[in-house]
Protein backbone atom coordinates (compact mmCIF):
# COMPACT_ATOMS: atom_id res chain seq x y z
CA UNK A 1 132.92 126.99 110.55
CA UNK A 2 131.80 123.89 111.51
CA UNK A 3 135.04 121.77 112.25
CA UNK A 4 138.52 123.32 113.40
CA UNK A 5 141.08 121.20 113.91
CA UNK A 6 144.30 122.55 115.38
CA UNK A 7 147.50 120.81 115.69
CA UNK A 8 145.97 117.64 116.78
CA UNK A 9 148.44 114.84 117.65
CA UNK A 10 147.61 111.07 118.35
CA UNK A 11 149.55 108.46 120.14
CA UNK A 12 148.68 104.95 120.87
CA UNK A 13 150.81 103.12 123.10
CA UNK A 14 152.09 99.61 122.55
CA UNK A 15 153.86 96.62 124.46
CA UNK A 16 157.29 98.31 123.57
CA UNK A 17 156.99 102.00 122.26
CA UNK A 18 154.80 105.01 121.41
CA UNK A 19 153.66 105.01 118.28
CA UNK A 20 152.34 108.49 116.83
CA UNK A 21 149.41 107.81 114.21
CA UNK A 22 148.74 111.49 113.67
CA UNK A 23 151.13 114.24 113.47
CA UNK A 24 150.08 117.72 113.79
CA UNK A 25 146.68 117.29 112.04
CA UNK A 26 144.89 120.72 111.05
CA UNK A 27 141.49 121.04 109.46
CA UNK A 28 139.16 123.72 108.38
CA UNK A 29 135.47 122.49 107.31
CA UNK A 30 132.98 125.56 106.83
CA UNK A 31 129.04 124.57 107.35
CA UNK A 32 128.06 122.99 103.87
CA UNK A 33 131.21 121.43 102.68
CA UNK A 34 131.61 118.36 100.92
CA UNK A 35 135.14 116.99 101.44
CA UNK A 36 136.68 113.46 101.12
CA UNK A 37 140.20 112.66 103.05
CA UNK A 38 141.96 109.99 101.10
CA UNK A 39 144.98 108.06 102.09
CA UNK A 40 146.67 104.49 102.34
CA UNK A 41 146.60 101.66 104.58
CA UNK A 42 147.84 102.62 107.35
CA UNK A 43 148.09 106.56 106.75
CA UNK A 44 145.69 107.61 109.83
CA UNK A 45 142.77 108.30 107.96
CA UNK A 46 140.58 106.09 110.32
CA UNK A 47 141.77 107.60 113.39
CA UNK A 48 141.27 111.12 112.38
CA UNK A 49 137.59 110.01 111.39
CA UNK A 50 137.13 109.03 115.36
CA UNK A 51 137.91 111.91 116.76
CA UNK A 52 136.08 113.84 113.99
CA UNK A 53 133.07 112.26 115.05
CA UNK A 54 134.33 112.47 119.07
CA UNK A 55 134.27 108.66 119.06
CA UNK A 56 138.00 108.48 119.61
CA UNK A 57 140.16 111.91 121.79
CA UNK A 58 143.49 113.12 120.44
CA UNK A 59 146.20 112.92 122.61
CA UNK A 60 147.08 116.94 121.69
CA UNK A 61 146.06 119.71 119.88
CA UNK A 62 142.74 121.65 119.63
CA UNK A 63 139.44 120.56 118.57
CA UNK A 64 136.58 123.33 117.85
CA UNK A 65 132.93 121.99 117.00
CA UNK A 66 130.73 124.73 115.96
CA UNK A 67 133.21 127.11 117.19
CA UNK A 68 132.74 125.06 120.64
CA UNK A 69 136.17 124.16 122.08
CA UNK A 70 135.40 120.48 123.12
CA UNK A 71 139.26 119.74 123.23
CA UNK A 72 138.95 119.25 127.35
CA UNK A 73 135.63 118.01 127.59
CA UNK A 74 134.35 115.00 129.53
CA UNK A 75 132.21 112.06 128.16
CA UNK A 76 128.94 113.01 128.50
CA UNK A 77 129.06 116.39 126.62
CA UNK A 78 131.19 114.50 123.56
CA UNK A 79 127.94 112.03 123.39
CA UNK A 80 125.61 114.71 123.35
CA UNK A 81 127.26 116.76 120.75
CA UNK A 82 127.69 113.08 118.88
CA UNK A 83 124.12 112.17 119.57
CA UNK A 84 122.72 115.90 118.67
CA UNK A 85 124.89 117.08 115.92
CA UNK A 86 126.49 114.59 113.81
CA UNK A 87 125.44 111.40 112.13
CA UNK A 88 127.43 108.38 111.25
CA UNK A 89 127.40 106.04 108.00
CA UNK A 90 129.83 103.08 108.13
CA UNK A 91 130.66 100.47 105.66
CA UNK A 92 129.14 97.79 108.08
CA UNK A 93 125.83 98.45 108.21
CA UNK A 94 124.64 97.92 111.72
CA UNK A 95 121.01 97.48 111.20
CA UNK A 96 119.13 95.08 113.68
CA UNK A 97 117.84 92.29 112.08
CA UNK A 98 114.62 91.77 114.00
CA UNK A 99 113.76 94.98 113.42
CA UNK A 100 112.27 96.43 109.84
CA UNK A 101 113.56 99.60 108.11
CA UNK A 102 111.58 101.57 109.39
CA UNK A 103 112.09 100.27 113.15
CA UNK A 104 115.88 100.46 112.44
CA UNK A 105 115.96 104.11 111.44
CA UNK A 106 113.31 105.71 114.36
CA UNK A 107 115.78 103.94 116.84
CA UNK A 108 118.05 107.16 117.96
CA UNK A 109 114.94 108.98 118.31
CA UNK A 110 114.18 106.99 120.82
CA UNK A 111 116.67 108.15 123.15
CA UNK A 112 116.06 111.91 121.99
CA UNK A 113 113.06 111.01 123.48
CA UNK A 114 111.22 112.17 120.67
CA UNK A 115 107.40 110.79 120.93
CA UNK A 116 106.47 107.53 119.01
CA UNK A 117 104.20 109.10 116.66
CA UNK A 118 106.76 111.61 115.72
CA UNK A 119 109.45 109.10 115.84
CA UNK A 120 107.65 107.03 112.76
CA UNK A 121 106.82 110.12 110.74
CA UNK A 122 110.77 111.73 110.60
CA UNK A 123 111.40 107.97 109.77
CA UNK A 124 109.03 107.31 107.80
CA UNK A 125 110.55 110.49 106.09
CA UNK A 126 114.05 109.88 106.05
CA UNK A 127 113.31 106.71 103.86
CA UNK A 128 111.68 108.73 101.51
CA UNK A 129 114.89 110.63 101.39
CA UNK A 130 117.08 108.08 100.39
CA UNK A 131 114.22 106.28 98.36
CA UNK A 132 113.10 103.79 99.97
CA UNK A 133 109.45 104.53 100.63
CA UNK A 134 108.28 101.29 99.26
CA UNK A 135 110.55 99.06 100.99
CA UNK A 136 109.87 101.12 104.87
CA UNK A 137 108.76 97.36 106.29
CA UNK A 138 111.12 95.26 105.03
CA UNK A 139 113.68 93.61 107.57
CA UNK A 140 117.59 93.95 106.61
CA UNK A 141 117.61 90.41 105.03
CA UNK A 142 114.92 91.12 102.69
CA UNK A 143 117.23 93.67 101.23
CA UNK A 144 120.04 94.10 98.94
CA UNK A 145 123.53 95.35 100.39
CA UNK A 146 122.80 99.11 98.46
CA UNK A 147 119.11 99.08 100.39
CA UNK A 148 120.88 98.05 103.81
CA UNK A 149 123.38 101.28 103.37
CA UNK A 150 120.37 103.43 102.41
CA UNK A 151 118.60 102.57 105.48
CA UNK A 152 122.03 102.72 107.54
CA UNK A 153 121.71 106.67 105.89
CA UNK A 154 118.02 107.55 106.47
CA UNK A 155 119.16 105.92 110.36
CA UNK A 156 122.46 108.64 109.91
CA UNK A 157 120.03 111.43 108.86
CA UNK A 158 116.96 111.10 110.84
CA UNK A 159 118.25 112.93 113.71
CA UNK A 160 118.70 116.15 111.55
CA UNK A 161 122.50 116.50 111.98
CA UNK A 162 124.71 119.29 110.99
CA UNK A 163 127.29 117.46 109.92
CA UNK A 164 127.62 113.60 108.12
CA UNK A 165 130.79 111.53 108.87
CA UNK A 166 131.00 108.62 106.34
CA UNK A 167 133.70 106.26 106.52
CA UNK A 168 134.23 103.92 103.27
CA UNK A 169 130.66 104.25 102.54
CA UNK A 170 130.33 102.32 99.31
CA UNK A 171 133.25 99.82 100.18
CA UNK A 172 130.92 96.73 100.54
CA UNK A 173 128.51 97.70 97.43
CA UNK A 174 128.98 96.73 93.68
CA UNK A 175 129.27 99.92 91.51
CA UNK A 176 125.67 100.41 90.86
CA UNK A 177 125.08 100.43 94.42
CA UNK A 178 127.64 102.71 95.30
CA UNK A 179 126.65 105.15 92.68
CA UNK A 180 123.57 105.42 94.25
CA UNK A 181 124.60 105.83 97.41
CA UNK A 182 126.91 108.89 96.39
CA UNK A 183 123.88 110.05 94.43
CA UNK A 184 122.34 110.52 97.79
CA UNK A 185 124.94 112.19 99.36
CA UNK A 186 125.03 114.48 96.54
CA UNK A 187 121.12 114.99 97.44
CA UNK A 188 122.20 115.57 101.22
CA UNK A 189 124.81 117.70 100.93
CA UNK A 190 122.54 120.40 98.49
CA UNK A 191 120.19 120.17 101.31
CA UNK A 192 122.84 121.47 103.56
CA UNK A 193 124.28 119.01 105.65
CA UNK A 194 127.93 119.29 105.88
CA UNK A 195 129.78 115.75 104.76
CA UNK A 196 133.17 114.29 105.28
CA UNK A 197 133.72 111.45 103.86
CA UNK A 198 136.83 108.25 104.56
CA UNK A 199 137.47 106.76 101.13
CA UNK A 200 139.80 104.72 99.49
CA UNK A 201 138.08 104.79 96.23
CA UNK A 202 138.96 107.92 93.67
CA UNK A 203 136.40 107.60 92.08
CA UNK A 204 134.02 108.28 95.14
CA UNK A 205 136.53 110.96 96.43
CA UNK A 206 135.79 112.82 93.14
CA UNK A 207 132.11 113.82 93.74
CA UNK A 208 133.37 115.89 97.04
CA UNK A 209 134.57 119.45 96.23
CA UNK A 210 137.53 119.17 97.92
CA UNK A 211 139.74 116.24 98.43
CA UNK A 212 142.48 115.92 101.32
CA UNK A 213 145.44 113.58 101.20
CA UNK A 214 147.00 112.24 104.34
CA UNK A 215 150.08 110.00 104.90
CA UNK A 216 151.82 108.80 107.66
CA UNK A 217 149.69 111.02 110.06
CA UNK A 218 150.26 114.34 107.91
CA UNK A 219 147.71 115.73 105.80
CA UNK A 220 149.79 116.12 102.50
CA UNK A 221 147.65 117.80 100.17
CA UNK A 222 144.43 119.32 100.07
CA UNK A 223 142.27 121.86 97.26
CA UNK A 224 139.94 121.28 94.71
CA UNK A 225 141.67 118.30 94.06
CA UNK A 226 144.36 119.62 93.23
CA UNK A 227 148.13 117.73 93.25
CA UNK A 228 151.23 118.25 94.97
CA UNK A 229 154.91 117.06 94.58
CA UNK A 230 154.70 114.68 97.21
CA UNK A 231 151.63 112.87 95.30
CA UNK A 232 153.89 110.78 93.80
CA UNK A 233 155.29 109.27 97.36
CA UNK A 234 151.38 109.33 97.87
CA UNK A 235 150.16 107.09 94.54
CA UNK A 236 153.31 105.03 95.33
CA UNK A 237 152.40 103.90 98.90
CA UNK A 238 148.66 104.03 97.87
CA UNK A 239 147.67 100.15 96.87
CA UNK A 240 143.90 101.12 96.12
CA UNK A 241 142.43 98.11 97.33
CA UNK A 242 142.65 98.20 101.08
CA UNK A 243 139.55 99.68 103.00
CA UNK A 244 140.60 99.59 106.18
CA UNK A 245 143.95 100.96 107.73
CA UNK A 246 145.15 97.86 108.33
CA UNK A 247 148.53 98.67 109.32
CA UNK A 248 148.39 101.37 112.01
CA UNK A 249 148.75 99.86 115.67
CA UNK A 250 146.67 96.97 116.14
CA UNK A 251 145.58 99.20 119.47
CA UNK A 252 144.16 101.79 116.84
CA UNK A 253 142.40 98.90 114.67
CA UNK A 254 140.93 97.32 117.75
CA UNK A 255 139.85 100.39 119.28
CA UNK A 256 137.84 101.87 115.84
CA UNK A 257 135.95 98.55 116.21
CA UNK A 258 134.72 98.92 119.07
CA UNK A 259 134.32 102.38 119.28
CA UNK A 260 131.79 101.60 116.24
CA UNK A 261 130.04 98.89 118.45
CA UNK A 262 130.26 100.66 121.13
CA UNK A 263 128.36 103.83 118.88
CA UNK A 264 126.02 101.11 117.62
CA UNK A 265 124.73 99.71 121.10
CA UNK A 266 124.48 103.23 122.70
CA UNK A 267 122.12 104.36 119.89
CA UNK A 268 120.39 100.89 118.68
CA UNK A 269 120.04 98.88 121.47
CA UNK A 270 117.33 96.30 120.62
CA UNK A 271 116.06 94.82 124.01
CA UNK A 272 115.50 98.48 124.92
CA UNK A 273 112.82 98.90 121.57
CA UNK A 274 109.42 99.19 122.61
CA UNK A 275 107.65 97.79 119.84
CA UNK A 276 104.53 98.78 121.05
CA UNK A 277 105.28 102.17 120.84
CA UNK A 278 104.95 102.24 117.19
């Protein structure tokens, strides 16, 4: 089992009270699953992704990685379980814009101080992947929004992680685009990489084999997409246009931002690119 979740709680605090955003959270991924957690604006779904993906800590409960308890554990052995074992797509894309496609994508490898040679080969390969072999020197604004994301994957996937954490992956692509994109995941997840996936979209919740539900901090429902008797509070709340959870604690919203910046300068730091080592 790859993930374990536990019990986990999460509290932000705000000018006047406590507000809890998740509420006895419990999760069971086994290596090679394809899930998608679904939920409303608002509903938690964003915070559960950060501490998924050890970018955010819960304020209680227990976290196993791996079967590695990593509830307690201090900064610097979250990052290297981030940095070593799971990969991140985001709807933002987060490429550097000096840099070309290929450039982009060997930057983690960089600080896995993997050597240069090697570096351009794995990315040289994870393009291939996601098909975009002819397109490996292009720079981000010589490509379309659905070549950006597949670059922002081959970046997610060069490092060979175990597990995939994608949060509203196609929400800034037209349809085509996103298709694609979830044809690719499709790809990665046969190849055995483990993916959980933040949507808002059913559609793209329905290629996962098993769909989770959460509202107001609870996971309601979960299965082969399956439905309970609370999914009508669920499809009643549910609005199906918003991307983001807009209405937890603006603490919560403010923090996921940054916590993605924050992700995004410790892995792709541009001044620190030695172009000459390509």
């Amino acid at each position: 089992m790859i993930v374990e979740m536990n019990g986990i709680c999460k509290d932000y605090l705000s000018a006047q009270n406590t507000v809890r955003v998740l509420r006895n959270v419990s999760l069971r991924v086994e290596k090679g699953d394809y899930i998608a957690i679904m939920g409303p604006s608002g509903s938690g779904k964003t915070t559960l992704m950060n501490i998924l993906g050890f970018l955010d800590l819960p304020t209680s409960g227990e976290y196993l990685f791996d079967g590695r308890d990593l509830t307690n554990s201090g900064d610097d052995e979250l990052a290297e379980v981030r940095n070593k074992h799971i990969g991140f797509v985001f709807q933002s894309f987060y490429l550097l814009p000096r840099l070309t496609a290929v450039e982009n994508v060997a930057l983690p490898l960089l600080y896995a101080d993997v050597p240069p040679k090697e570096r351009i080969r794995r990315a040289e390969e994870a393009l291939k992947m996601v098909g975009l072999e002819e397109r490996m020197n292009f720079y981000p604004n010589q490509l379309s929004g659905g070549q950006c994301q597949r670059v922002a994957i081959a970046r997610a996937i060069v490092g060979r992680p175990e597990l995939l954490l994608a949060d509203e992956p196609t929400g800034a692509l037209d349809s085509l685009s996103g298709n694609q994109i979830m044809d690719i995941f499709q790809q990665l997840n046969a190849s055995g990489i483990t993916i959980i996936m933040i949507t808002h979209e059913q559609s793209v919740a329905d290629c996962a084999d098993r769909i989770y539900h959460i509202l107001d901090g609870e996971i309601i429902e979960n299965g082969e997409q399956e439905h309970d008797s609370r999914s009508a509070d669920y499809e009643a709340d549910y609005d199906g246009e918003e991307a983001y959870d807009e209405d937890e604690p603006e603490e919560a919203e403010e923090q996921s931002d940054e916590q993605a910046e924050e992700y995004d300068e410790e892995n792709c730091e541009e001044e620190e690119y030695d172009q000459s080592d390509s």
